[in-house]
PDB file of N, CA and C in Angstrom:
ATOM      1  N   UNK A   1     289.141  95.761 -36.793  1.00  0.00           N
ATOM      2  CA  UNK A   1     288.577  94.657 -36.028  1.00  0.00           C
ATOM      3  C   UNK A   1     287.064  94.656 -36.220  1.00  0.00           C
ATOM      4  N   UNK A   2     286.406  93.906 -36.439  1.00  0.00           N
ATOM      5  CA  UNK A   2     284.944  93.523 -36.563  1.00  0.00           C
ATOM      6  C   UNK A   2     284.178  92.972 -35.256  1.00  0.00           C
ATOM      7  N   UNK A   3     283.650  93.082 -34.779  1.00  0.00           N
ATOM      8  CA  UNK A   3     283.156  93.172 -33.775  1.00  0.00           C
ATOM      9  C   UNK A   3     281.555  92.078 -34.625  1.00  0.00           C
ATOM     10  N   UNK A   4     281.452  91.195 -33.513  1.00  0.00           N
ATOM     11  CA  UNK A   4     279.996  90.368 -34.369  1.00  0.00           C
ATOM     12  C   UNK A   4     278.735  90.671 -33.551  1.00  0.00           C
ATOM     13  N   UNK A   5     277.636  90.022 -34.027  1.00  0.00           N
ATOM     14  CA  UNK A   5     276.512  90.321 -32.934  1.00  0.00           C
ATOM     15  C   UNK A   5     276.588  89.917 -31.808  1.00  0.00           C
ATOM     16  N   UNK A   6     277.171  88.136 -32.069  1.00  0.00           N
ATOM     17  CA  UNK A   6     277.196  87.722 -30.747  1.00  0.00           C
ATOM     18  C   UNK A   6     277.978  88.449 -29.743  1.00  0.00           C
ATOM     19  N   UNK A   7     279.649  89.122 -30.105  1.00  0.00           N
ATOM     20  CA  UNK A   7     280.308  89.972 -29.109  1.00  0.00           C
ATOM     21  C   UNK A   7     279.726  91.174 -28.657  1.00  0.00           C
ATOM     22  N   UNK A   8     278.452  91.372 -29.317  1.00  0.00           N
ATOM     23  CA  UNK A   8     278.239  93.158 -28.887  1.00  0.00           C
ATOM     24  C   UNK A   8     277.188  92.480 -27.927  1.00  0.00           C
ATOM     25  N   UNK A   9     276.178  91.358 -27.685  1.00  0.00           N
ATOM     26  CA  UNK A   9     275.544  91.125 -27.279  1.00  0.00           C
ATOM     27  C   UNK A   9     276.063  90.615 -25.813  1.00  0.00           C
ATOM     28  N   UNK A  10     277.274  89.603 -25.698  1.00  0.00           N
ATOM     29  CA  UNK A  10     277.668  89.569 -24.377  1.00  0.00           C
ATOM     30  C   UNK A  10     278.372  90.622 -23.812  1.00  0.00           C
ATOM     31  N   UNK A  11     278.967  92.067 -24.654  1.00  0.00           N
ATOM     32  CA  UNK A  11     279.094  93.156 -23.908  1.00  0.00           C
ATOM     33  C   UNK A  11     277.667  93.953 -23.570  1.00  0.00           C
ATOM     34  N   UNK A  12     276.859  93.554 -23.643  1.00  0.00           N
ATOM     35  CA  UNK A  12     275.939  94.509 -23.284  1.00  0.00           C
ATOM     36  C   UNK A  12     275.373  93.437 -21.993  1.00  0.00           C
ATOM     37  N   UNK A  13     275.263  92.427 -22.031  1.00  0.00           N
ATOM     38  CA  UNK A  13     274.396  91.087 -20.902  1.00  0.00           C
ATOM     39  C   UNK A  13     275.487  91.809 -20.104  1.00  0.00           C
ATOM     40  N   UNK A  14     277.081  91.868 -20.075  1.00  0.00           N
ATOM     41  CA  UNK A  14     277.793  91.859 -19.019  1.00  0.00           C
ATOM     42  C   UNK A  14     277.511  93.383 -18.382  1.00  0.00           C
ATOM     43  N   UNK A  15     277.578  94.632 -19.334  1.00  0.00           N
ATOM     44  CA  UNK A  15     276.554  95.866 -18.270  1.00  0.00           C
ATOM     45  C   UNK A  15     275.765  95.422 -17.993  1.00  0.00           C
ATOM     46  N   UNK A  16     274.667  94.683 -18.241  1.00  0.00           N
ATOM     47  CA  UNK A  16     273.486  94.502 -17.473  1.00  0.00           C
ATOM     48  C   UNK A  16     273.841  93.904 -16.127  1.00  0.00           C
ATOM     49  N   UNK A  17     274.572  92.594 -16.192  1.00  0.00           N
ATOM     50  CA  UNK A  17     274.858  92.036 -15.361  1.00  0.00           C
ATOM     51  C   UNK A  17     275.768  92.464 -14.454  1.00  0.00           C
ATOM     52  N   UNK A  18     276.944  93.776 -14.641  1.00  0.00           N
ATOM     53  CA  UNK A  18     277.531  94.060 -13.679  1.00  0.00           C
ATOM     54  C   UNK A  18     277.044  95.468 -13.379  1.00  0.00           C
ATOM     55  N   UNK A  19     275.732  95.784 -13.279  1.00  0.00           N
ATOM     56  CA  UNK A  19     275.164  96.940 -12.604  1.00  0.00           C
ATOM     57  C   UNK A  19     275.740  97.465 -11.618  1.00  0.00           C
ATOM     58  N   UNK A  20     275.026  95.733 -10.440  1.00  0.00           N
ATOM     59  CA  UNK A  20     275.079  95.954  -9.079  1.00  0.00           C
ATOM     60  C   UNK A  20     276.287  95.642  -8.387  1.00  0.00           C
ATOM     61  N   UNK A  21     277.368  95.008  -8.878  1.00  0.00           N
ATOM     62  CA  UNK A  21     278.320  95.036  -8.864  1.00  0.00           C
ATOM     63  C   UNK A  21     279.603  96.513  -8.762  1.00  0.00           C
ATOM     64  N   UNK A  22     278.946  96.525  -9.783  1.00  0.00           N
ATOM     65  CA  UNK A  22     279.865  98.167 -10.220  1.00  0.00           C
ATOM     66  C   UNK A  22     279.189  99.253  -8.524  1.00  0.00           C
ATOM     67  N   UNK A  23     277.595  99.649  -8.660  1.00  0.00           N
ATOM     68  CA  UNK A  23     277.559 100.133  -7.551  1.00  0.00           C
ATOM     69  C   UNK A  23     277.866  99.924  -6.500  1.00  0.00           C
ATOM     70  N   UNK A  24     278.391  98.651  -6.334  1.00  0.00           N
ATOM     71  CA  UNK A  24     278.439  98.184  -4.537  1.00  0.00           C
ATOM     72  C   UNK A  24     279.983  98.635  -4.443  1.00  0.00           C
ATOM     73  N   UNK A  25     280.868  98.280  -5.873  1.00  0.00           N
ATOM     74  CA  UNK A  25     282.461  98.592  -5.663  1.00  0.00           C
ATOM     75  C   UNK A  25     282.862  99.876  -4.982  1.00  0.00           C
ATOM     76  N   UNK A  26     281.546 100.696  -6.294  1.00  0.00           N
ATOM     77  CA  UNK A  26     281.842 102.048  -5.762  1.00  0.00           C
ATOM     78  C   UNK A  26     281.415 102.729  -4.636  1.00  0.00           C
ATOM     79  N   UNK A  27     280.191 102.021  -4.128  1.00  0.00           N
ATOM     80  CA  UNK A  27     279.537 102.836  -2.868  1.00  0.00           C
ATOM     81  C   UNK A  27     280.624 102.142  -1.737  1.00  0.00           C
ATOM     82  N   UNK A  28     281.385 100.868  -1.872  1.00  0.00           N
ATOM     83  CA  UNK A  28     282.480 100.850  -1.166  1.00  0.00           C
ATOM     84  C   UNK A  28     283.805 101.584  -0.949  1.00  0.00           C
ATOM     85  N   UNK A  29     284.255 102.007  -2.034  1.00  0.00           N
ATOM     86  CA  UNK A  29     284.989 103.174  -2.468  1.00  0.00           C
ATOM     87  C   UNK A  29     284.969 104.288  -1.853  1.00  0.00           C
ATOM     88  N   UNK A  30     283.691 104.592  -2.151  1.00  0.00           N
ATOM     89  CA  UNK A  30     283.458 105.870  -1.607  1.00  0.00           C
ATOM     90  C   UNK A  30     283.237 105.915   0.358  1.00  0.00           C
ATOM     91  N   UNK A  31     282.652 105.089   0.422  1.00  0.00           N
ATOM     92  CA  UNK A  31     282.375 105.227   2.103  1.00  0.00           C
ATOM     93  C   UNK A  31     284.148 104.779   3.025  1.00  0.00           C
ATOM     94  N   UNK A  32     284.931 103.969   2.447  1.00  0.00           N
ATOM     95  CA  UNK A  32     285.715 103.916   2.845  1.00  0.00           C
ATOM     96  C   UNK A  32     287.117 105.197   2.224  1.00  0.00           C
ATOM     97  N   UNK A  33     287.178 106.015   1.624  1.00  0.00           N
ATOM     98  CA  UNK A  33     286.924 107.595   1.337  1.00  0.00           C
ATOM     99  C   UNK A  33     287.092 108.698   2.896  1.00  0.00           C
ATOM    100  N   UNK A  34     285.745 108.415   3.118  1.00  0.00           N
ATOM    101  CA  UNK A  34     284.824 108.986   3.628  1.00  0.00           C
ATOM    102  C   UNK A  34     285.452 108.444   5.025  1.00  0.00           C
ATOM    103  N   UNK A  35     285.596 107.594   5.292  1.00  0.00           N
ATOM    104  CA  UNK A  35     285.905 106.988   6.927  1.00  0.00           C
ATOM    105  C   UNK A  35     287.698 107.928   7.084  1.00  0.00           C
ATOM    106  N   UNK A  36     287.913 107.863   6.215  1.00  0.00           N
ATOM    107  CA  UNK A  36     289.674 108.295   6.851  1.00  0.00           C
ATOM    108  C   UNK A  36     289.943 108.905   7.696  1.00  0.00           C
ATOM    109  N   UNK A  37     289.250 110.452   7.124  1.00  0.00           N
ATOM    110  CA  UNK A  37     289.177 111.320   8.265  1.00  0.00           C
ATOM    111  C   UNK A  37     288.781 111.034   9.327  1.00  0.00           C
ATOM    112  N   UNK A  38     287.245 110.374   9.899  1.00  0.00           N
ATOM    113  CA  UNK A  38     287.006 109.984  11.066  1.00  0.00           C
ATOM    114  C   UNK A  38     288.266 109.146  11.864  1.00  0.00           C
ATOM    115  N   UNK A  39     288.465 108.533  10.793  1.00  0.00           N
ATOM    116  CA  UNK A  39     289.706 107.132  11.664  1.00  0.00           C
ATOM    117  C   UNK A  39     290.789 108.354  12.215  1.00  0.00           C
ATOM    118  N   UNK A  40     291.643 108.764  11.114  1.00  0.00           N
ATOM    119  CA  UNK A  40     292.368 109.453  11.986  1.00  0.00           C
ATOM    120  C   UNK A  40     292.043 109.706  12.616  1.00  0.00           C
ATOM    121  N   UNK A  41     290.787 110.860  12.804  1.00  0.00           N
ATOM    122  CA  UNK A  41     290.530 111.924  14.272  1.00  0.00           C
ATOM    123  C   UNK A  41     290.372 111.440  15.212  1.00  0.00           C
ATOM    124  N   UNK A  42     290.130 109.958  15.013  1.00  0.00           N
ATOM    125  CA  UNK A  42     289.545 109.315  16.391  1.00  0.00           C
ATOM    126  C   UNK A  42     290.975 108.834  17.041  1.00  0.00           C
ATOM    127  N   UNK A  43     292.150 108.566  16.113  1.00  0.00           N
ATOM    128  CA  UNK A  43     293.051 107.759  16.229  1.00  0.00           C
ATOM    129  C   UNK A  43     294.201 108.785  16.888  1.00  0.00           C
ATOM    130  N   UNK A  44     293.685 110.074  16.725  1.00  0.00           N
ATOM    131  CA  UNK A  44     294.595 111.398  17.067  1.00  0.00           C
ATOM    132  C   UNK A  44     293.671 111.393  18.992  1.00  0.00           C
ATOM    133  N   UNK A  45     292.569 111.116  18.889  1.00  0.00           N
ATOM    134  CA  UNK A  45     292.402 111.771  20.060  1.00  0.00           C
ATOM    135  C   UNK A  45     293.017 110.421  20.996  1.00  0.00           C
ATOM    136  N   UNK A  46     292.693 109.151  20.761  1.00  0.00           N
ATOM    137  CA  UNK A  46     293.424 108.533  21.499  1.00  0.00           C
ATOM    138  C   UNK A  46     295.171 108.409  21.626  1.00  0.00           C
ATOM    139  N   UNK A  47     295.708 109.029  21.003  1.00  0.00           N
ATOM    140  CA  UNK A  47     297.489 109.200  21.017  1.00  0.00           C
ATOM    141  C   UNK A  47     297.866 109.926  22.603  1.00  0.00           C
ATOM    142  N   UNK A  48     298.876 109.438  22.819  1.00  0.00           N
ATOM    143  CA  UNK A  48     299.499 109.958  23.784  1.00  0.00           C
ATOM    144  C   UNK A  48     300.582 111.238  23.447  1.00  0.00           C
ATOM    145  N   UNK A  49     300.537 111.714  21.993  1.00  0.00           N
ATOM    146  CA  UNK A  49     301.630 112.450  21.869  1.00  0.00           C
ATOM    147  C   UNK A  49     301.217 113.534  22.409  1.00  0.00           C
ATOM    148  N   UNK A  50     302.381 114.600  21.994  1.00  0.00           N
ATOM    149  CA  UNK A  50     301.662 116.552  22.396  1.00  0.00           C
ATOM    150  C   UNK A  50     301.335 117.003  21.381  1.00  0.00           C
ATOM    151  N   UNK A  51     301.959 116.558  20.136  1.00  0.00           N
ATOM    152  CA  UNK A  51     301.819 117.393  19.267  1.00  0.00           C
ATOM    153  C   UNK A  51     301.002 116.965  18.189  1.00  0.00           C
ATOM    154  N   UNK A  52     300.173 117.832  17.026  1.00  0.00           N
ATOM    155  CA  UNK A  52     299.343 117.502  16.426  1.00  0.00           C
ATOM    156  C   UNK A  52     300.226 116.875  15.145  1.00  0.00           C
ATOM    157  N   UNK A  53     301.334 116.890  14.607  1.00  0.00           N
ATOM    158  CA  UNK A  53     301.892 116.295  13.570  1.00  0.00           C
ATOM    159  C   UNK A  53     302.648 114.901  14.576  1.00  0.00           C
ATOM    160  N   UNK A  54     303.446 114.936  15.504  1.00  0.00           N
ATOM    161  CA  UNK A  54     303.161 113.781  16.472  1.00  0.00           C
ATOM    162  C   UNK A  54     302.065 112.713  16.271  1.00  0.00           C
ATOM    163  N   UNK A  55     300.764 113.452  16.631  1.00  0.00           N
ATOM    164  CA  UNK A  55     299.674 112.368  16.835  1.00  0.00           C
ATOM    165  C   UNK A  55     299.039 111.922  15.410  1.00  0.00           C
ATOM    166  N   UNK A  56     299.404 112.647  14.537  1.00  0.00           N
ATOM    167  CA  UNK A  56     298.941 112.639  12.958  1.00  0.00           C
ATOM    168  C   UNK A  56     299.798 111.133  12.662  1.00  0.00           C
ATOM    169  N   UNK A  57     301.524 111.360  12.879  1.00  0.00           N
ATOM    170  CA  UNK A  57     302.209 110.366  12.401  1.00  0.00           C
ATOM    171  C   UNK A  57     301.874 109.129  13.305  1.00  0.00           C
ATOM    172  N   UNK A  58     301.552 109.474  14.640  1.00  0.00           N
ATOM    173  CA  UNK A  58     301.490 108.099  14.775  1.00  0.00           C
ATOM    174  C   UNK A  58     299.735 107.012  14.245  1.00  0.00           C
ATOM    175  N   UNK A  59     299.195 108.055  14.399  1.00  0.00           N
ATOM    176  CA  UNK A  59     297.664 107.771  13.839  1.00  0.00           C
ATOM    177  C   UNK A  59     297.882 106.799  12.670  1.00  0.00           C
ATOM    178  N   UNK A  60     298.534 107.067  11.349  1.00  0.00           N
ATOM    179  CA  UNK A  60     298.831 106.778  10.286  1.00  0.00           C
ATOM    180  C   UNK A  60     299.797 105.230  10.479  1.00  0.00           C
ATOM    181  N   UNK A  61     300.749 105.012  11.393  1.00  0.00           N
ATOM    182  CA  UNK A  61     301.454 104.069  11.732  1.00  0.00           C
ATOM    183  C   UNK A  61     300.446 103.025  12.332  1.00  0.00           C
ATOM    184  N   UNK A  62     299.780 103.502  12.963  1.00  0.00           N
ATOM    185  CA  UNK A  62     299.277 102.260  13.693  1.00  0.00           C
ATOM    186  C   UNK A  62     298.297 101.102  12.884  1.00  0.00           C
ATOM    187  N   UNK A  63     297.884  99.757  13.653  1.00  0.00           N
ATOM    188  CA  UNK A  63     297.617  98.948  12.894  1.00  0.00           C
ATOM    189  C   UNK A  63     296.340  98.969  12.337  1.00  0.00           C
ATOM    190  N   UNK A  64     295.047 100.188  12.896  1.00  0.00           N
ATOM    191  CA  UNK A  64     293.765 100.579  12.352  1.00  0.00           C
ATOM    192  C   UNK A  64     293.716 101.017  11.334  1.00  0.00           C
ATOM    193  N   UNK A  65     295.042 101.837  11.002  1.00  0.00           N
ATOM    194  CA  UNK A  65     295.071 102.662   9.652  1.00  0.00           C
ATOM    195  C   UNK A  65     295.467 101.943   8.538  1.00  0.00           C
ATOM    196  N   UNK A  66     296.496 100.782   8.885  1.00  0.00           N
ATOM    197  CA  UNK A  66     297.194  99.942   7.954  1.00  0.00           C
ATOM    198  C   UNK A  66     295.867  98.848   7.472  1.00  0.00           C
ATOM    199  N   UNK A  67     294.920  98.920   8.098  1.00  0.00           N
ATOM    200  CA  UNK A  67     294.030  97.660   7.931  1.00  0.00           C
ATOM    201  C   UNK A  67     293.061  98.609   7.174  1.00  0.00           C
ATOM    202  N   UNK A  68     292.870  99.692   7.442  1.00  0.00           N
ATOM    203  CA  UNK A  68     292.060 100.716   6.284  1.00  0.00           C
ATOM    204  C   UNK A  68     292.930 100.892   4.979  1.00  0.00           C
ATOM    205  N   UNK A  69     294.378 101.043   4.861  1.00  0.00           N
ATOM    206  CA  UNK A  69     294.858 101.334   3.623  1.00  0.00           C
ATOM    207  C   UNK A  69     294.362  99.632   3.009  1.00  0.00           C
ATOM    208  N   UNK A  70     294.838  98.567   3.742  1.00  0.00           N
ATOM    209  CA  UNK A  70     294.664  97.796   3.117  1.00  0.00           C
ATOM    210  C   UNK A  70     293.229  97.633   2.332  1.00  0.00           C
ATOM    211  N   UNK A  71     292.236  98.162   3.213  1.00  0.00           N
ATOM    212  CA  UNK A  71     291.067  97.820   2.610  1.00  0.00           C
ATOM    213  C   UNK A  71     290.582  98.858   1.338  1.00  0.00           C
ATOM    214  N   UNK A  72     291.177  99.580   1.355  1.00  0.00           N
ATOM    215  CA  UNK A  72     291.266 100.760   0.451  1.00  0.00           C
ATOM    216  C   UNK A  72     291.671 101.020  -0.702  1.00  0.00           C
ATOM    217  N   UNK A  73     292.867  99.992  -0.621  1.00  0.00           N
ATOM    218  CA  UNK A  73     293.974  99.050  -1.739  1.00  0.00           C
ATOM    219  C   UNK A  73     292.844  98.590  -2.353  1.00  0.00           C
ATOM    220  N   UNK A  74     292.419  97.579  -1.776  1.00  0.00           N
ATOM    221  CA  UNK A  74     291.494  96.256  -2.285  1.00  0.00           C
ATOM    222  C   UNK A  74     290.319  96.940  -3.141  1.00  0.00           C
ATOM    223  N   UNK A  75     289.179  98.168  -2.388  1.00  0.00           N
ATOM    224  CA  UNK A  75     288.169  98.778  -2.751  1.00  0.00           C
ATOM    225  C   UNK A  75     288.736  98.962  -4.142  1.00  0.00           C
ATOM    226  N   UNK A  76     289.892 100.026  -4.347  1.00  0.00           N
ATOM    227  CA  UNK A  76     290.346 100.582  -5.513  1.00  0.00           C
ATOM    228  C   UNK A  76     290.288  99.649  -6.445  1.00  0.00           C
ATOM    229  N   UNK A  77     290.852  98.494  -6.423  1.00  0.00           N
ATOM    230  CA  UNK A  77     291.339  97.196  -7.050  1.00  0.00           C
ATOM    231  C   UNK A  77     289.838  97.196  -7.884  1.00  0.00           C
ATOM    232  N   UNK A  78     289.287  96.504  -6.753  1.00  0.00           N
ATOM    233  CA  UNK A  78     287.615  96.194  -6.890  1.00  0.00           C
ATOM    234  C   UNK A  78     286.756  97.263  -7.983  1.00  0.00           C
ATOM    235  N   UNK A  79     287.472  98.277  -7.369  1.00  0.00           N
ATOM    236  CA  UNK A  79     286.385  98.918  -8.747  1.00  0.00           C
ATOM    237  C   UNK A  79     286.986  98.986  -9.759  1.00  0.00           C
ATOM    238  N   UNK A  80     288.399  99.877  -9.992  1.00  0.00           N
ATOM    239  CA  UNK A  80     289.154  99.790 -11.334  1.00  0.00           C
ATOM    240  C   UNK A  80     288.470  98.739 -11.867  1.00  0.00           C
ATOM    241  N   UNK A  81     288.729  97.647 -11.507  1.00  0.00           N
ATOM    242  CA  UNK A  81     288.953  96.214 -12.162  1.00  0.00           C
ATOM    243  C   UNK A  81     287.189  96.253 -13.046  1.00  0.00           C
ATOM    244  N   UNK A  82     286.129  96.115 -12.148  1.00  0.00           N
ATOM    245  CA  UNK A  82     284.754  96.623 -12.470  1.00  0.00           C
ATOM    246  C   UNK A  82     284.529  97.421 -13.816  1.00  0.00           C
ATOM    247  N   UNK A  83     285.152  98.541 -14.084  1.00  0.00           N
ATOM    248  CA  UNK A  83     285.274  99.603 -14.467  1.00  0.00           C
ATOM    249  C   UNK A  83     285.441  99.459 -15.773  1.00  0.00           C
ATOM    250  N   UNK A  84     287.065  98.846 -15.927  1.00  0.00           N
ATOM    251  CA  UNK A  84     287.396  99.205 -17.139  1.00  0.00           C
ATOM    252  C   UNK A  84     286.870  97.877 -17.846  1.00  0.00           C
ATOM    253  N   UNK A  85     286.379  96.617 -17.153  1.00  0.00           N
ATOM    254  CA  UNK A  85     285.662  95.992 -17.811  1.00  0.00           C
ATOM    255  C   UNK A  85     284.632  96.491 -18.571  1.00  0.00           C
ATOM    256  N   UNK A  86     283.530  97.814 -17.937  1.00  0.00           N
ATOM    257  CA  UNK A  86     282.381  98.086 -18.617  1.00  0.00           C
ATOM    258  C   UNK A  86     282.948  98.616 -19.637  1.00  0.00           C
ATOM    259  N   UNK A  87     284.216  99.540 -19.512  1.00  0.00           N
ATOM    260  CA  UNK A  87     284.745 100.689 -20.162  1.00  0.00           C
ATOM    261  C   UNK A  87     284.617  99.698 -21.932  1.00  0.00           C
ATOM    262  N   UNK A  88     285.544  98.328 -21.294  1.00  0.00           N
ATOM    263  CA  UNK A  88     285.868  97.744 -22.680  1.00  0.00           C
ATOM    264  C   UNK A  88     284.719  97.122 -22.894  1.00  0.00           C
ATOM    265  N   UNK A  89     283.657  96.765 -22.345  1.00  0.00           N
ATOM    266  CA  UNK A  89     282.039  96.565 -23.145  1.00  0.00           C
ATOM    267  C   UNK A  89     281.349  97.817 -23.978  1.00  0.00           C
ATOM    268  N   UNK A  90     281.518  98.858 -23.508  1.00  0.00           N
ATOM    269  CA  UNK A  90     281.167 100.079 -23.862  1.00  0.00           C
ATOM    270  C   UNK A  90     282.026 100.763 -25.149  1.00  0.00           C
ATOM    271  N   UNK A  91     283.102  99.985 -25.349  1.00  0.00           N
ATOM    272  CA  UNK A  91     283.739 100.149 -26.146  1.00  0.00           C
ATOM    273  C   UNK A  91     283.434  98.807 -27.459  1.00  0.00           C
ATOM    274  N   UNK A  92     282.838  98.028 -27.059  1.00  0.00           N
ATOM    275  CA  UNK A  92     282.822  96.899 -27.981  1.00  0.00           C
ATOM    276  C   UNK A  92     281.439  97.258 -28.814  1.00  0.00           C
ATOM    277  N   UNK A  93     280.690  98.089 -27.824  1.00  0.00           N
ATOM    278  CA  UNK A  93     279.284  98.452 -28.089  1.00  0.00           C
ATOM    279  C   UNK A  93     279.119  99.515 -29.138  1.00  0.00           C
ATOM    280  N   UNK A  94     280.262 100.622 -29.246  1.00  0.00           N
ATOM    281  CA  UNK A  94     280.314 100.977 -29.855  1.00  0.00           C
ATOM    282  C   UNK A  94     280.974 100.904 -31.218  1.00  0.00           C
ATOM    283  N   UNK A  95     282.344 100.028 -31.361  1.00  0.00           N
ATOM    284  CA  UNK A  95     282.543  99.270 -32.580  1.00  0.00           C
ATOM    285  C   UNK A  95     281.541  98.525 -33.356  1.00  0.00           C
ATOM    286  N   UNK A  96     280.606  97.810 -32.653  1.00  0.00           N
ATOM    287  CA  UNK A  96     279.340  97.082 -33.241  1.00  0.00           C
ATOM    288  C   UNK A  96     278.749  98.360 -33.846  1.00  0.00           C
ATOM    289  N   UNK A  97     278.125  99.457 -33.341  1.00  0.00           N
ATOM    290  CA  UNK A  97     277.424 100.336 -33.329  1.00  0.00           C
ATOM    291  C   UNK A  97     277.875 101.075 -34.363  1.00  0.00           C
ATOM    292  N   UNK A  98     279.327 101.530 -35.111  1.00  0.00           N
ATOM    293  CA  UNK A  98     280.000 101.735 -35.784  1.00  0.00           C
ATOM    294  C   UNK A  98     279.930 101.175 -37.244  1.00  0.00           C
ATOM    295  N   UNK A  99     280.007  99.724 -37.175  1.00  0.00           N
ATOM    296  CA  UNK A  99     280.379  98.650 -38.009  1.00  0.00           C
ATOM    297  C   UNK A  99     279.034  98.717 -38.771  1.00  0.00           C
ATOM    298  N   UNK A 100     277.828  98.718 -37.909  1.00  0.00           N
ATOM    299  CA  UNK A 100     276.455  98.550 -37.994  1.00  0.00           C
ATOM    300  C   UNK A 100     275.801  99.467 -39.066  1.00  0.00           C
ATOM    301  N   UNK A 101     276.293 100.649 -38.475  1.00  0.00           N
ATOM    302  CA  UNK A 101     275.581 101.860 -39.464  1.00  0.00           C
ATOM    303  C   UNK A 101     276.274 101.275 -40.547  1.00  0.00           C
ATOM    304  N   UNK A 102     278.013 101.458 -40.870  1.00  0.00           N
ATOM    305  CA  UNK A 102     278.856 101.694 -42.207  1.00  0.00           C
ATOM    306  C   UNK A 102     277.938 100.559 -43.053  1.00  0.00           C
ATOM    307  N   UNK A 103     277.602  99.371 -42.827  1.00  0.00           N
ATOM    308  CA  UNK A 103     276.982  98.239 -43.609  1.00  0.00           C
ATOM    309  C   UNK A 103     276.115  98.652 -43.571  1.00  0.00           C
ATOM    310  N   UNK A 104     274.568  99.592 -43.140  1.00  0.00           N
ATOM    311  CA  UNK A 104     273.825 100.248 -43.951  1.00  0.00           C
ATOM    312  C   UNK A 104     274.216 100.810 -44.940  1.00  0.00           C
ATOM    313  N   UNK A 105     274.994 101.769 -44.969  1.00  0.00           N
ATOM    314  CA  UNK A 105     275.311 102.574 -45.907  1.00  0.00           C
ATOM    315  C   UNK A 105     275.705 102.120 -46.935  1.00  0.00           C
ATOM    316  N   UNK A 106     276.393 100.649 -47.002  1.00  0.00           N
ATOM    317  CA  UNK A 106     276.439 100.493 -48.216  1.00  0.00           C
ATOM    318  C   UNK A 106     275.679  99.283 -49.109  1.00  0.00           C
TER     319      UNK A 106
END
């Protein structure tokens, strides 16, 4: 596959352009990560059960947690998706980059 200037050039505008994108996916990612534990613990101390696998399962059932997986779903989505876009710019960048030298060489 040959890769042209113009394609190596809109894979590189699109890293540029999905910098801040990519960081926000991931600093979303990560902070919602980061919240679980709190949610449960908070979601354990308000339970009425006795027991700590009791209050674990119901923590996890209820509708705070389901609205965190959901959002968690989505985060993941959000970045994968981010991601392997750069992955395949970064990959186009280097076929150009590839292609580039061999036609020096000859």
């Amino acid at each position: 596959m040959i890769i042209t200037e113009e394609q190596s050039q809109k894979a590189f505008d699109y890293l540029r352009e999905s910098e801040e994108p990519h960081a926000q996916a991931k600093s979303d990612l990560e902070a919602l990560k980061k919240h679980e534990k709190a949610l449960v613990a908070k979601l354990k101390l308000q339970s009425g059960e006795k027991t700590s696998a009791a209050k674990e399962d119901e923590a996890h059932a209820s509708t705070e947690y389901e609205t965190w997986e959901a959002g968690m779903k989505q985060a993941q989505y959000n970045f994968s998706l981010i991601e392997n876009k750069r992955d395949r710019a970064m990959t186009c960048l280097d076929l150009w980059r590839t292609a580039s030298a061999n036609a020096r060489r000859l």
